[in-house]
PDB file of N, CA and C in Angstrom:
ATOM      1  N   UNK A   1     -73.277 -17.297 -31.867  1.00  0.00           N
ATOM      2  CA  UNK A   1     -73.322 -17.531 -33.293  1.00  0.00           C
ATOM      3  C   UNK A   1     -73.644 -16.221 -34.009  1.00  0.00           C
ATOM      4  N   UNK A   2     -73.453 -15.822 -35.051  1.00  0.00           N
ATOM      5  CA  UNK A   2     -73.016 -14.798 -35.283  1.00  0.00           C
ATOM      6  C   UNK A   2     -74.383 -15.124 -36.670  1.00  0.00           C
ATOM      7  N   UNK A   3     -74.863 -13.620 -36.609  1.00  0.00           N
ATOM      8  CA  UNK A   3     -76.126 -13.624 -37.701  1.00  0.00           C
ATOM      9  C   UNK A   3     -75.392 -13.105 -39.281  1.00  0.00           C
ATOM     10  N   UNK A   4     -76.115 -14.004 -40.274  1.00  0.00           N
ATOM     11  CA  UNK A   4     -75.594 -14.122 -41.465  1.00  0.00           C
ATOM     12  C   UNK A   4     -76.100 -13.420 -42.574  1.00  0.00           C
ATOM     13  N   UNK A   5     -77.506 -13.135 -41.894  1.00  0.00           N
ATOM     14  CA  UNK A   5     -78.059 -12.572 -43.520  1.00  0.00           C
ATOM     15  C   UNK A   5     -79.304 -11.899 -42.434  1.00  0.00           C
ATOM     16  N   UNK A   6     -80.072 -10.660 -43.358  1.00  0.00           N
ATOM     17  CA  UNK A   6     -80.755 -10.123 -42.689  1.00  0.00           C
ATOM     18  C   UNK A   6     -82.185  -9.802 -43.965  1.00  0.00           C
ATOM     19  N   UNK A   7     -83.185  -9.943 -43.619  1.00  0.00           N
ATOM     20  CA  UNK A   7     -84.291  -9.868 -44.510  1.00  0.00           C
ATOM     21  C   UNK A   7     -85.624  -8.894 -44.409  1.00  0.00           C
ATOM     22  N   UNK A   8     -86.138  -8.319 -45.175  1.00  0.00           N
ATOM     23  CA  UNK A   8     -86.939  -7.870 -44.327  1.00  0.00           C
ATOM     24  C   UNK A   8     -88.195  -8.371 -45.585  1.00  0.00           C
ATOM     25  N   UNK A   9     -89.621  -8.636 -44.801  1.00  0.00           N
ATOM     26  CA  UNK A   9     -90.405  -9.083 -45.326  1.00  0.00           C
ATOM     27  C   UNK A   9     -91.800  -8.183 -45.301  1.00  0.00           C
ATOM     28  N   UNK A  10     -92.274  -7.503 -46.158  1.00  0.00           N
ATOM     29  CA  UNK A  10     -93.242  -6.580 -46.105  1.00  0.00           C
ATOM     30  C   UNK A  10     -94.643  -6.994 -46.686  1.00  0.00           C
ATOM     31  N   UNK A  11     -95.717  -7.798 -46.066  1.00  0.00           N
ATOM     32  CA  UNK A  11     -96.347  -8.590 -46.072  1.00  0.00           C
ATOM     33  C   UNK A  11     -98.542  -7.799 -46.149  1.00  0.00           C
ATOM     34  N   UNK A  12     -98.245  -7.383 -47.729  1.00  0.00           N
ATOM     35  CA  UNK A  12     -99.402  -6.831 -48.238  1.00  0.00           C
ATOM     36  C   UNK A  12    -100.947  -7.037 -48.325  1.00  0.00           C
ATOM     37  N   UNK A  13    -101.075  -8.723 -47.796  1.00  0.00           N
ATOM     38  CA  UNK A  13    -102.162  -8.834 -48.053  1.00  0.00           C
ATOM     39  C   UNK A  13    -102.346 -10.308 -47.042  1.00  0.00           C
ATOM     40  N   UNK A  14    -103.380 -10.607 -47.111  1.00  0.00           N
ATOM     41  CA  UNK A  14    -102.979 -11.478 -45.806  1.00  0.00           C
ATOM     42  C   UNK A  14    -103.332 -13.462 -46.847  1.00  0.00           C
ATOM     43  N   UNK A  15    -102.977 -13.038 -47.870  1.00  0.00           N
ATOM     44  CA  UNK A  15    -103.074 -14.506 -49.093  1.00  0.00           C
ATOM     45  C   UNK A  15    -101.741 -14.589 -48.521  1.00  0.00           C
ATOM     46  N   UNK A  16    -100.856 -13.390 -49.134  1.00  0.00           N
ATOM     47  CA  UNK A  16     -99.613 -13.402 -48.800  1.00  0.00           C
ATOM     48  C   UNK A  16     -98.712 -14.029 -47.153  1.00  0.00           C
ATOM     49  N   UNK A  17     -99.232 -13.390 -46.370  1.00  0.00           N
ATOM     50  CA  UNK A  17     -99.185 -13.955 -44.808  1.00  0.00           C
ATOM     51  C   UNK A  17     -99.732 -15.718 -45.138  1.00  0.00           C
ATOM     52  N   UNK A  18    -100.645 -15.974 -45.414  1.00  0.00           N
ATOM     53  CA  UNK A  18    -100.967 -17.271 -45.119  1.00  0.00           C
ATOM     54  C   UNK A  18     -99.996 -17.917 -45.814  1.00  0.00           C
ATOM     55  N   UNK A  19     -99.823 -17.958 -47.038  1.00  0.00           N
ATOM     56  CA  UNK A  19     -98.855 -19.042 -47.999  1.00  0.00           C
ATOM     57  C   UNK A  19     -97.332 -19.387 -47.663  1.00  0.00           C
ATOM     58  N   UNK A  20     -96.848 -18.074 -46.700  1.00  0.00           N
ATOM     59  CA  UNK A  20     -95.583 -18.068 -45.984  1.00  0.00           C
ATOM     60  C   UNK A  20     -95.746 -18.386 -44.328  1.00  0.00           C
ATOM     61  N   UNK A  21     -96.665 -18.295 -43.819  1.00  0.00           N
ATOM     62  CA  UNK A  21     -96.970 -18.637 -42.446  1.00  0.00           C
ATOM     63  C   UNK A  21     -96.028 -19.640 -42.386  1.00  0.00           C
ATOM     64  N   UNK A  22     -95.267 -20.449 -41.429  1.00  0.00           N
ATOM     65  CA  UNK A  22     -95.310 -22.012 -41.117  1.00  0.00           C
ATOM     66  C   UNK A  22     -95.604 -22.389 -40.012  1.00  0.00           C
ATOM     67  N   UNK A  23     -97.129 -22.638 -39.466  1.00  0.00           N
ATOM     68  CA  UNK A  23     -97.522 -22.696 -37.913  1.00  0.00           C
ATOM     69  C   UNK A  23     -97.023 -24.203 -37.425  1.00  0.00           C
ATOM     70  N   UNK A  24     -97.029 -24.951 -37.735  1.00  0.00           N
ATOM     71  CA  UNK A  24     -95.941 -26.485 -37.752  1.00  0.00           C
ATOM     72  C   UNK A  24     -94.549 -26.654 -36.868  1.00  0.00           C
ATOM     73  N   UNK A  25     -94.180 -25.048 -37.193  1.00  0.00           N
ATOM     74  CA  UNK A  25     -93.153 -25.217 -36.375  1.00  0.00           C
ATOM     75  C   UNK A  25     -92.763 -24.424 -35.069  1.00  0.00           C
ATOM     76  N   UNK A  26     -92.364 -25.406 -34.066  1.00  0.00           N
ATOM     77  CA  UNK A  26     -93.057 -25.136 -32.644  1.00  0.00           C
ATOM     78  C   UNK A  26     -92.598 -23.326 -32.319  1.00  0.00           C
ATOM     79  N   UNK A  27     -93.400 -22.803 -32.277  1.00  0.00           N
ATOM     80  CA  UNK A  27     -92.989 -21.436 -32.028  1.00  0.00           C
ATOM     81  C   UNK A  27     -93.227 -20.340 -33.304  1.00  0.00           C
ATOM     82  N   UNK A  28     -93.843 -21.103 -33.439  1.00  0.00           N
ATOM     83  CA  UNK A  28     -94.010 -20.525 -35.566  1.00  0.00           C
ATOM     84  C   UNK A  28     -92.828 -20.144 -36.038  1.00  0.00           C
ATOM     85  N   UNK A  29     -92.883 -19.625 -37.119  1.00  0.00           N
ATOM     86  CA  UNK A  29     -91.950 -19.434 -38.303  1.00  0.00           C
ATOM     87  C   UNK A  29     -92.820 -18.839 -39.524  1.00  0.00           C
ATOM     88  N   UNK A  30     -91.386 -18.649 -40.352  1.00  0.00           N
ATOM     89  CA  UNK A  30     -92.150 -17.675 -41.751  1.00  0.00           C
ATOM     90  C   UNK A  30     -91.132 -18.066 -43.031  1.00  0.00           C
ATOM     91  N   UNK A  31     -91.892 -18.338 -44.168  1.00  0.00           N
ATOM     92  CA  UNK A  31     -91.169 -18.308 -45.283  1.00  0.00           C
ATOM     93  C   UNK A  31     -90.547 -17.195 -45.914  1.00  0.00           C
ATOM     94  N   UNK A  32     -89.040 -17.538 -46.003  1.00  0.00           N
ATOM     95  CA  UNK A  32     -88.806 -16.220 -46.765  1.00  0.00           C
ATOM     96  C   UNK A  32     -88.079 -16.897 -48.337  1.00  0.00           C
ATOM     97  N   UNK A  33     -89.104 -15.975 -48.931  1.00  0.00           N
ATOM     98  CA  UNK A  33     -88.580 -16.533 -50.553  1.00  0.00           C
ATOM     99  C   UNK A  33     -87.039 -15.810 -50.789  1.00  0.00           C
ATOM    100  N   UNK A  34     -86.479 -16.477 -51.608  1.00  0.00           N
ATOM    101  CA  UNK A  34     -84.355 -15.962 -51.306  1.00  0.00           C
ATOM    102  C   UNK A  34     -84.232 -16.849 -52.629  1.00  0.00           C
ATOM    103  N   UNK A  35     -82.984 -16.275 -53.120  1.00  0.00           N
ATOM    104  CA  UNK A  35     -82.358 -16.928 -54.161  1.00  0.00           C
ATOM    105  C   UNK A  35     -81.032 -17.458 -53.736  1.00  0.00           C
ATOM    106  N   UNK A  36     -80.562 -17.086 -52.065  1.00  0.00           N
ATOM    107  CA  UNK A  36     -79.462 -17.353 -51.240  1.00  0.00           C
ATOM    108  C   UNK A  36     -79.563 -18.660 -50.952  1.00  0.00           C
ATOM    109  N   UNK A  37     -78.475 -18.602 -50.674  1.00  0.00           N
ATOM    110  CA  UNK A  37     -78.327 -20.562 -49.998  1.00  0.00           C
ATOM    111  C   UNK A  37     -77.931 -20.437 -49.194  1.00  0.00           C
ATOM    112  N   UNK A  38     -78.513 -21.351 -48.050  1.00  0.00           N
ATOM    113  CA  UNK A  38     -78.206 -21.263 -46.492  1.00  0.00           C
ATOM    114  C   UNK A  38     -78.196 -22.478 -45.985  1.00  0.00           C
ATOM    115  N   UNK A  39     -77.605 -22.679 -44.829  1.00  0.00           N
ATOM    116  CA  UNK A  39     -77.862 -24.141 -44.366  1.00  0.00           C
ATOM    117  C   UNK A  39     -78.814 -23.979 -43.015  1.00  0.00           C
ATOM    118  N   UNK A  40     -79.169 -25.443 -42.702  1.00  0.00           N
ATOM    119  CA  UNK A  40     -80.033 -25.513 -41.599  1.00  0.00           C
ATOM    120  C   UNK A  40     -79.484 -25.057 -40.337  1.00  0.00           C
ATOM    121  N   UNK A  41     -80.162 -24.666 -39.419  1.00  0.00           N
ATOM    122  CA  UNK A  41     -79.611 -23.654 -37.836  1.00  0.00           C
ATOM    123  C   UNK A  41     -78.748 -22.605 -38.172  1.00  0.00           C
ATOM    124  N   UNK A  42     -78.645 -22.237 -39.410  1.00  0.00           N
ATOM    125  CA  UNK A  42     -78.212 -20.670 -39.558  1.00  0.00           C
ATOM    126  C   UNK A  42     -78.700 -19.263 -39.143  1.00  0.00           C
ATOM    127  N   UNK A  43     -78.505 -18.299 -38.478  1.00  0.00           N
ATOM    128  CA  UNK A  43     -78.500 -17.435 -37.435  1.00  0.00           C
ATOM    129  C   UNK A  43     -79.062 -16.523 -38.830  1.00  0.00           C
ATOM    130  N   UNK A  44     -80.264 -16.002 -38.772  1.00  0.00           N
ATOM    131  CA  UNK A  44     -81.235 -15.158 -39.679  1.00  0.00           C
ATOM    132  C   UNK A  44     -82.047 -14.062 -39.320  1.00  0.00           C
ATOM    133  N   UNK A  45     -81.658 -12.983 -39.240  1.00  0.00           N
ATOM    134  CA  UNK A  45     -82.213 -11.613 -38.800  1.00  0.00           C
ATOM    135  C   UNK A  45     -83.895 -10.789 -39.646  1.00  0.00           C
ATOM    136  N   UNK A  46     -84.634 -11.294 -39.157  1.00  0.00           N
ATOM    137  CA  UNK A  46     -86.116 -10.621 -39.829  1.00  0.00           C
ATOM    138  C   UNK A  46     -86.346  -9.896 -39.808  1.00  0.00           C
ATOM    139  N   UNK A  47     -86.928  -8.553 -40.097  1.00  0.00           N
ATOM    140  CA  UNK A  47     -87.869  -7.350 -39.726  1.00  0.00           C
ATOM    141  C   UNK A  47     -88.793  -7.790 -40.723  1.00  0.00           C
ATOM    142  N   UNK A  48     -90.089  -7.304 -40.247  1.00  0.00           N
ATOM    143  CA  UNK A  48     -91.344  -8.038 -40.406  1.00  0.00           C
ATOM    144  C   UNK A  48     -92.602  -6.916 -40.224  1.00  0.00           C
ATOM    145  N   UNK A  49     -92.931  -6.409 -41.488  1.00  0.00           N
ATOM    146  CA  UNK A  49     -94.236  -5.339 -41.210  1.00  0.00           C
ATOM    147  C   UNK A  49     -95.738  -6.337 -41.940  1.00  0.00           C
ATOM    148  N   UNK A  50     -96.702  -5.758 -41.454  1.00  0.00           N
ATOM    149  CA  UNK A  50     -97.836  -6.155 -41.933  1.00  0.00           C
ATOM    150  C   UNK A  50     -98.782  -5.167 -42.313  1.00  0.00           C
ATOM    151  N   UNK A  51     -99.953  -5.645 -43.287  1.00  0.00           N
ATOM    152  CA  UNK A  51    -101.011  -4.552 -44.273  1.00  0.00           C
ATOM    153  C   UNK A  51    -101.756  -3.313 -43.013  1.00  0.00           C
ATOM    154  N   UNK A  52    -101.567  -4.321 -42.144  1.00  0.00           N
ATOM    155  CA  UNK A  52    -102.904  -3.287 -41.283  1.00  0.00           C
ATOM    156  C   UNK A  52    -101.792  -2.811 -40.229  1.00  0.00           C
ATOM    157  N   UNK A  53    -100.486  -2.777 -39.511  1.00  0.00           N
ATOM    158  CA  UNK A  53     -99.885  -2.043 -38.933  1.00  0.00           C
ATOM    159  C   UNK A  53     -98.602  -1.521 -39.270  1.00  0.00           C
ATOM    160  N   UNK A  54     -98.634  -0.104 -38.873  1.00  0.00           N
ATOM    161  CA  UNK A  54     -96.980   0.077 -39.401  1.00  0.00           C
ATOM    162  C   UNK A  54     -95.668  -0.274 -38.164  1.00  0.00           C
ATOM    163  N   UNK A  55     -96.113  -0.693 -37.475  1.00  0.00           N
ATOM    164  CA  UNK A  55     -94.874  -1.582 -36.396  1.00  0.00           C
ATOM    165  C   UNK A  55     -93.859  -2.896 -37.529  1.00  0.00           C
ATOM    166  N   UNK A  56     -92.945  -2.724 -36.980  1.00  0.00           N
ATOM    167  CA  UNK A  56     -91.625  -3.606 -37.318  1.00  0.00           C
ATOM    168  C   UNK A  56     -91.293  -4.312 -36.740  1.00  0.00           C
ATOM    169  N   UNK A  57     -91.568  -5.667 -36.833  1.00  0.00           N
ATOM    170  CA  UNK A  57     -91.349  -6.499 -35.815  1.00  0.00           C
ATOM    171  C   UNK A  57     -89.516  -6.655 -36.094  1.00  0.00           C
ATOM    172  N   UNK A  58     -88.959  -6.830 -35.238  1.00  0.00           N
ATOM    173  CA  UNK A  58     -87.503  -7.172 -35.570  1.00  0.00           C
ATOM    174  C   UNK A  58     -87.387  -8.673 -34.943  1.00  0.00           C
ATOM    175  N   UNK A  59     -86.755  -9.670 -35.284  1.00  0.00           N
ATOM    176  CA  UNK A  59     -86.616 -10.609 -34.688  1.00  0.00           C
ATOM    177  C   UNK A  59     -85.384 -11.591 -35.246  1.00  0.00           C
ATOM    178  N   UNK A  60     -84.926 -13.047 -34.539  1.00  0.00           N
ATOM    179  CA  UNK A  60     -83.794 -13.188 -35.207  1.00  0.00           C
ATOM    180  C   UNK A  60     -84.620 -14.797 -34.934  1.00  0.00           C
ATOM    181  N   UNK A  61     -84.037 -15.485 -35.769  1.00  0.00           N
ATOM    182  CA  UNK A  61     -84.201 -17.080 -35.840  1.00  0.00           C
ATOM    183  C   UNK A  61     -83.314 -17.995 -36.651  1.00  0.00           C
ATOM    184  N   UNK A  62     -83.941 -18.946 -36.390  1.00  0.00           N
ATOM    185  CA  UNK A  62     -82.639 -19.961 -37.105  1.00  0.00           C
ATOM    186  C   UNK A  62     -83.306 -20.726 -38.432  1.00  0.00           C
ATOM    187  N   UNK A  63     -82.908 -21.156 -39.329  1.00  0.00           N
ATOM    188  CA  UNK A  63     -83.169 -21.676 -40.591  1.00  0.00           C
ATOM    189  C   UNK A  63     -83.546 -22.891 -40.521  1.00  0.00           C
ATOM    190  N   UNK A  64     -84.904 -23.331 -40.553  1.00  0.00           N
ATOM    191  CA  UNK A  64     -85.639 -24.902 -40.172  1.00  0.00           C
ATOM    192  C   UNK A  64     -85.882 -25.320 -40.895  1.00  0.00           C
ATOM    193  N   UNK A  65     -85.960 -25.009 -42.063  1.00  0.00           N
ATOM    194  CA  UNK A  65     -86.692 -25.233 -43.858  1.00  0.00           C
ATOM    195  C   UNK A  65     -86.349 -24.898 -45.008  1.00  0.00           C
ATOM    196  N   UNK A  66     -86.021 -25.733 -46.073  1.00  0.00           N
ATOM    197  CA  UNK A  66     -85.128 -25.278 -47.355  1.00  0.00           C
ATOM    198  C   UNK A  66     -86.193 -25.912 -48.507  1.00  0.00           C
ATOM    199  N   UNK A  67     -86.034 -25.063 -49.102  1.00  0.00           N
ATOM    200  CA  UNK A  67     -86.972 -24.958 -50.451  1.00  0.00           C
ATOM    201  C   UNK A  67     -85.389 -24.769 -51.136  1.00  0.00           C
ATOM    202  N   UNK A  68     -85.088 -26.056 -52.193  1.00  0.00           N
ATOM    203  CA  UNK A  68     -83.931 -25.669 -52.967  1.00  0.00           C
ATOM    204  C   UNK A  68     -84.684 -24.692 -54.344  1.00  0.00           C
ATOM    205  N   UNK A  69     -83.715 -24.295 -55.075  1.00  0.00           N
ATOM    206  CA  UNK A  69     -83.904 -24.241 -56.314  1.00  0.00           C
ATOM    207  C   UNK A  69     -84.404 -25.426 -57.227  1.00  0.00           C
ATOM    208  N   UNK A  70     -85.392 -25.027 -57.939  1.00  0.00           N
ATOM    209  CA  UNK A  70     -86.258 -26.015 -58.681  1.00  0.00           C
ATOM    210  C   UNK A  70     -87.194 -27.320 -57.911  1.00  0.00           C
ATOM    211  N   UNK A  71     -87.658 -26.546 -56.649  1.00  0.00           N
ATOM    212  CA  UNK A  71     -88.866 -27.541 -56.033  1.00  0.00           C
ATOM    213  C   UNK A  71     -89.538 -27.937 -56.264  1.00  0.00           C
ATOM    214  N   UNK A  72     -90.291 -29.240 -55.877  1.00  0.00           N
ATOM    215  CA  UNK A  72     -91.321 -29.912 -56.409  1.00  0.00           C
ATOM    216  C   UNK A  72     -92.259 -29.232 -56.461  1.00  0.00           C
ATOM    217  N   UNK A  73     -93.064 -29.121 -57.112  1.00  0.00           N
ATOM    218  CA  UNK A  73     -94.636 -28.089 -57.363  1.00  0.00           C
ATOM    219  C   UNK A  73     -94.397 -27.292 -57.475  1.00  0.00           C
ATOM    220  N   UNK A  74     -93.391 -26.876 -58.312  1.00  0.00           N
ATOM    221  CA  UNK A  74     -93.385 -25.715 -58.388  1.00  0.00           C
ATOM    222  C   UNK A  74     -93.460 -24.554 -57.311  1.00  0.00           C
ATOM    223  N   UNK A  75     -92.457 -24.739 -56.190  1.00  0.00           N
ATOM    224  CA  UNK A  75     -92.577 -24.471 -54.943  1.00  0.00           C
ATOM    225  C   UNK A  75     -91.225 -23.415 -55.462  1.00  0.00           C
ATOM    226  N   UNK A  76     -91.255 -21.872 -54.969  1.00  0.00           N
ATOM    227  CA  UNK A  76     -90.594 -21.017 -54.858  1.00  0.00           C
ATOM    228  C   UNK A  76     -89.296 -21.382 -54.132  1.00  0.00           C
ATOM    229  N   UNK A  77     -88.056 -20.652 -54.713  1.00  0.00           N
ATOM    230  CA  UNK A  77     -86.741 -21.362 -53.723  1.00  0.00           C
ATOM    231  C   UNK A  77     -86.727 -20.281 -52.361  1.00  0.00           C
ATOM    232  N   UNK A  78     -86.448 -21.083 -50.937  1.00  0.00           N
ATOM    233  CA  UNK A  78     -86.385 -19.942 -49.909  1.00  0.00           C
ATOM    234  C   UNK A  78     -86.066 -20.727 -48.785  1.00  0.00           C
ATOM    235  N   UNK A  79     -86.415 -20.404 -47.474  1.00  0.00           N
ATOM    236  CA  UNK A  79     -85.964 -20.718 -46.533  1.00  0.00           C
ATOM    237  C   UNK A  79     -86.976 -20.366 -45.631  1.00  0.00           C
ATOM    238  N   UNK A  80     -87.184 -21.351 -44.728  1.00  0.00           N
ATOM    239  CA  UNK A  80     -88.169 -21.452 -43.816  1.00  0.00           C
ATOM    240  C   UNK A  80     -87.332 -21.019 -41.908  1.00  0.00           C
ATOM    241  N   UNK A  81     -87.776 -20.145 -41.334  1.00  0.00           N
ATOM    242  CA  UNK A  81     -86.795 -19.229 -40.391  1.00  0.00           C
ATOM    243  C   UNK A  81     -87.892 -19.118 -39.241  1.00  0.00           C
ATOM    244  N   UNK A  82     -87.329 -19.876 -38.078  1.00  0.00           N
ATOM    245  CA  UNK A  82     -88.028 -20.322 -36.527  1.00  0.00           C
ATOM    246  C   UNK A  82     -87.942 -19.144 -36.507  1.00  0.00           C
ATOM    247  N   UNK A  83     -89.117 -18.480 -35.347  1.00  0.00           N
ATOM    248  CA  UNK A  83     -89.073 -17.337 -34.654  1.00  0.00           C
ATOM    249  C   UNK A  83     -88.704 -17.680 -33.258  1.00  0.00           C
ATOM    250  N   UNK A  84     -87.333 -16.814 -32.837  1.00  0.00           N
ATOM    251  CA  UNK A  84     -87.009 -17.264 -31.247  1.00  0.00           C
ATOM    252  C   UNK A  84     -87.629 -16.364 -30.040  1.00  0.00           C
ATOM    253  N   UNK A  85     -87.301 -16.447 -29.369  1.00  0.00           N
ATOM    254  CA  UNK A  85     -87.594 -15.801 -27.465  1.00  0.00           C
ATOM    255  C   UNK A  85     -89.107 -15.177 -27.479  1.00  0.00           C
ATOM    256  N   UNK A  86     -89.110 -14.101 -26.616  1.00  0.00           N
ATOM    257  CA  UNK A  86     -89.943 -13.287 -26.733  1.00  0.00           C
ATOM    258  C   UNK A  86     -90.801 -12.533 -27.622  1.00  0.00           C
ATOM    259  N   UNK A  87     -89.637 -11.874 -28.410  1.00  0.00           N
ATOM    260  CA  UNK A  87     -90.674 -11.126 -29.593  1.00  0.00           C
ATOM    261  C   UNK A  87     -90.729 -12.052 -30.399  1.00  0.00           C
ATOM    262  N   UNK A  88     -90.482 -13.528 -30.569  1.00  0.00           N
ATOM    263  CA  UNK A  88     -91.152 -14.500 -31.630  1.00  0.00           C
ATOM    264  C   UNK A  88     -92.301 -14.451 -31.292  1.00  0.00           C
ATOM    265  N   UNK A  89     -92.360 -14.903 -29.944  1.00  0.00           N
ATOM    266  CA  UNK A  89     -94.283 -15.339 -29.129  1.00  0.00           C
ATOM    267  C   UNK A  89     -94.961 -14.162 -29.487  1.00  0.00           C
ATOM    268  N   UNK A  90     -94.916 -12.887 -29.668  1.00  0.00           N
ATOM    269  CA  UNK A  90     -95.764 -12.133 -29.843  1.00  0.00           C
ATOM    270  C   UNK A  90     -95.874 -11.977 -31.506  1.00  0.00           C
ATOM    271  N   UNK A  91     -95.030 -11.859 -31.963  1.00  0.00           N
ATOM    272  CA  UNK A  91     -95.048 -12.150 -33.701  1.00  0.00           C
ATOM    273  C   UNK A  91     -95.542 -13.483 -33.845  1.00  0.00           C
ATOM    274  N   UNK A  92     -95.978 -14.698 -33.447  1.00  0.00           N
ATOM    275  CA  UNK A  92     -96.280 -15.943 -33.525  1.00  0.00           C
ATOM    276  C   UNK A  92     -98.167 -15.318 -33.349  1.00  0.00           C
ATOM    277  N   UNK A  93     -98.358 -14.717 -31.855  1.00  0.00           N
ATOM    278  CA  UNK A  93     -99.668 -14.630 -31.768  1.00  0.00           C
ATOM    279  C   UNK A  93    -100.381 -13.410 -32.929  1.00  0.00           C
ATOM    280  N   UNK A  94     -99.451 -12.594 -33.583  1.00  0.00           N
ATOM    281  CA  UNK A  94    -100.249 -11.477 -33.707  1.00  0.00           C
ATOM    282  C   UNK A  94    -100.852 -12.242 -35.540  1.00  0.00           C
ATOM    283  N   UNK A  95     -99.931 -12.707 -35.885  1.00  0.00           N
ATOM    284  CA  UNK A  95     -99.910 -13.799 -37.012  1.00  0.00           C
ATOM    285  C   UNK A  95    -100.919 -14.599 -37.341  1.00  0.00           C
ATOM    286  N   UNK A  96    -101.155 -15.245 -35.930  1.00  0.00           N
ATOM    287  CA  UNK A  96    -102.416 -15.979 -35.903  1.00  0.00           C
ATOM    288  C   UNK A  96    -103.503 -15.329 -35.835  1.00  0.00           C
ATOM    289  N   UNK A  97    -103.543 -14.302 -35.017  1.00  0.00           N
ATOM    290  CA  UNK A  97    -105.084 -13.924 -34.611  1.00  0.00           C
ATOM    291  C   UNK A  97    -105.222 -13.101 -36.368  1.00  0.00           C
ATOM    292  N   UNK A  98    -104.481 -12.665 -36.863  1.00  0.00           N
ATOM    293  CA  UNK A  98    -104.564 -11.565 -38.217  1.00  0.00           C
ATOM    294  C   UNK A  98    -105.242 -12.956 -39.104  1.00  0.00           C
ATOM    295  N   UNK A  99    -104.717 -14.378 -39.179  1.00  0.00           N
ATOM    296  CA  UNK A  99    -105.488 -15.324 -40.151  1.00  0.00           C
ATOM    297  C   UNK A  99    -106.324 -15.739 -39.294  1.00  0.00           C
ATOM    298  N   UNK A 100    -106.732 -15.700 -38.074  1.00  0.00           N
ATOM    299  CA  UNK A 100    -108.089 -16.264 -37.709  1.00  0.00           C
ATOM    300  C   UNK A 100    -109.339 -15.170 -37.805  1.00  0.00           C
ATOM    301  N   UNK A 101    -108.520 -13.970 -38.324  1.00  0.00           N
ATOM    302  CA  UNK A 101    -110.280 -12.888 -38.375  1.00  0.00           C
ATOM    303  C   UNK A 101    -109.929 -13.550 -39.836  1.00  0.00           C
ATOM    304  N   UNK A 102    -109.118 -13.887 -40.687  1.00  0.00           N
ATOM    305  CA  UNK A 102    -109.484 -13.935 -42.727  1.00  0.00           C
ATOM    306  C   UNK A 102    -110.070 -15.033 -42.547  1.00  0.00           C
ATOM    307  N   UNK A 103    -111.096 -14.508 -43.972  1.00  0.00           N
ATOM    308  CA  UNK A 103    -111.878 -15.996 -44.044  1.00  0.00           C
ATOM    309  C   UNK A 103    -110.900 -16.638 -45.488  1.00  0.00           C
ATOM    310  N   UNK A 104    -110.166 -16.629 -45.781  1.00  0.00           N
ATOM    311  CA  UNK A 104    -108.873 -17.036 -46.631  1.00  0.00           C
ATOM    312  C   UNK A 104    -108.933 -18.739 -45.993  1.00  0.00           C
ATOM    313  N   UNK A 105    -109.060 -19.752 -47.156  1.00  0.00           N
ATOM    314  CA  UNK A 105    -109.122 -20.931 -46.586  1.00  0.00           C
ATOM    315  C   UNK A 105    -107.936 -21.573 -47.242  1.00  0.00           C
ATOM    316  N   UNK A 106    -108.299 -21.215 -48.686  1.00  0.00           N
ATOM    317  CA  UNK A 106    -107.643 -22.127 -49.683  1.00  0.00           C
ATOM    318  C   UNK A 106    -106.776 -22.237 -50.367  1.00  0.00           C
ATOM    319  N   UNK A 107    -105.709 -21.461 -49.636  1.00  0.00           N
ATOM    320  CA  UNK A 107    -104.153 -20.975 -50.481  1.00  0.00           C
ATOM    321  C   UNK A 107    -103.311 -22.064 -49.968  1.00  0.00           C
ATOM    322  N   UNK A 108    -102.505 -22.275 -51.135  1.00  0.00           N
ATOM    323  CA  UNK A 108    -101.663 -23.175 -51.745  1.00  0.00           C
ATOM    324  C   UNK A 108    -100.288 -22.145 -50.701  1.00  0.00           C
ATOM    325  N   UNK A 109     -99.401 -23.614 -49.647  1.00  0.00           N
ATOM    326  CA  UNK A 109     -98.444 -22.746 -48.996  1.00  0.00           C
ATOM    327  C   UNK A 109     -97.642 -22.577 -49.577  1.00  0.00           C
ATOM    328  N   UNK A 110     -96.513 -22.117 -49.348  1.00  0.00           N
ATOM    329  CA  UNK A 110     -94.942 -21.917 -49.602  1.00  0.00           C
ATOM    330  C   UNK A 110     -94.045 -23.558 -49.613  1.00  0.00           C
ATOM    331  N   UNK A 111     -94.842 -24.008 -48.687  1.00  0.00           N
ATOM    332  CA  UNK A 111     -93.884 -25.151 -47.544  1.00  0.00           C
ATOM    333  C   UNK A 111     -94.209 -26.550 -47.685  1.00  0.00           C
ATOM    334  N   UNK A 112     -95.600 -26.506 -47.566  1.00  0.00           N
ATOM    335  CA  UNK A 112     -96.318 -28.056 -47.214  1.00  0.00           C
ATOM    336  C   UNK A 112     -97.896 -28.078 -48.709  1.00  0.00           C
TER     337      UNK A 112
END
């Protein structure tokens, strides 16, 4: 399957990381806010930096989650994107352990 769109997400603060996280889905995943329209199991190319390292995660996944245009709550339009194989699991753990040192409780997600 052939990859369709490519994103890169540069992730400043870790409010930011939490509200796009989606740990729900098996293998995690990440919100990416888009004004694109995509359909579900669409082939989605990430690169992925964070506040405290300058590494690039590169990774590719498939499209599990749609935020249309004009969502309920006022929910941003975007697309919710599985992390696959290998370098998902390590972008899945490094994700977690970065929100289990924040004491960040109470942010409103992207998703749920």
């Amino acid at each position: 399957m052939q990859i369709n769109q490519k994103y890169e997400l540069i992730f400043t603060d870790i409010k930011q990381l939490k509200k796009n996280y989606m740990p729900f889905i098996k293998g995690g995943g990440i919100f990416v806010v888009t004004p694109e329209v995509h359909a579900i199991n669409e082939k989605i190319n990430l690169q992925i930096s964070f506040y405290d390292d300058p590494h690039m995660f590169e990774i590719s996944g498939n499209v599990v989650w749609i935020n249309p245009a004009f969502a309920q709550y006022g929910r941003e339009q975007g697309i919710g994107v599985s992390f696959e194989n290998d370098d998902g699991s390590i972008l899945k753990t490094k994700i977690e352990k970065l929100l289990a040192d924040s004491s960040e409780q109470d942010i409103k997600t992207a998703t749920l």
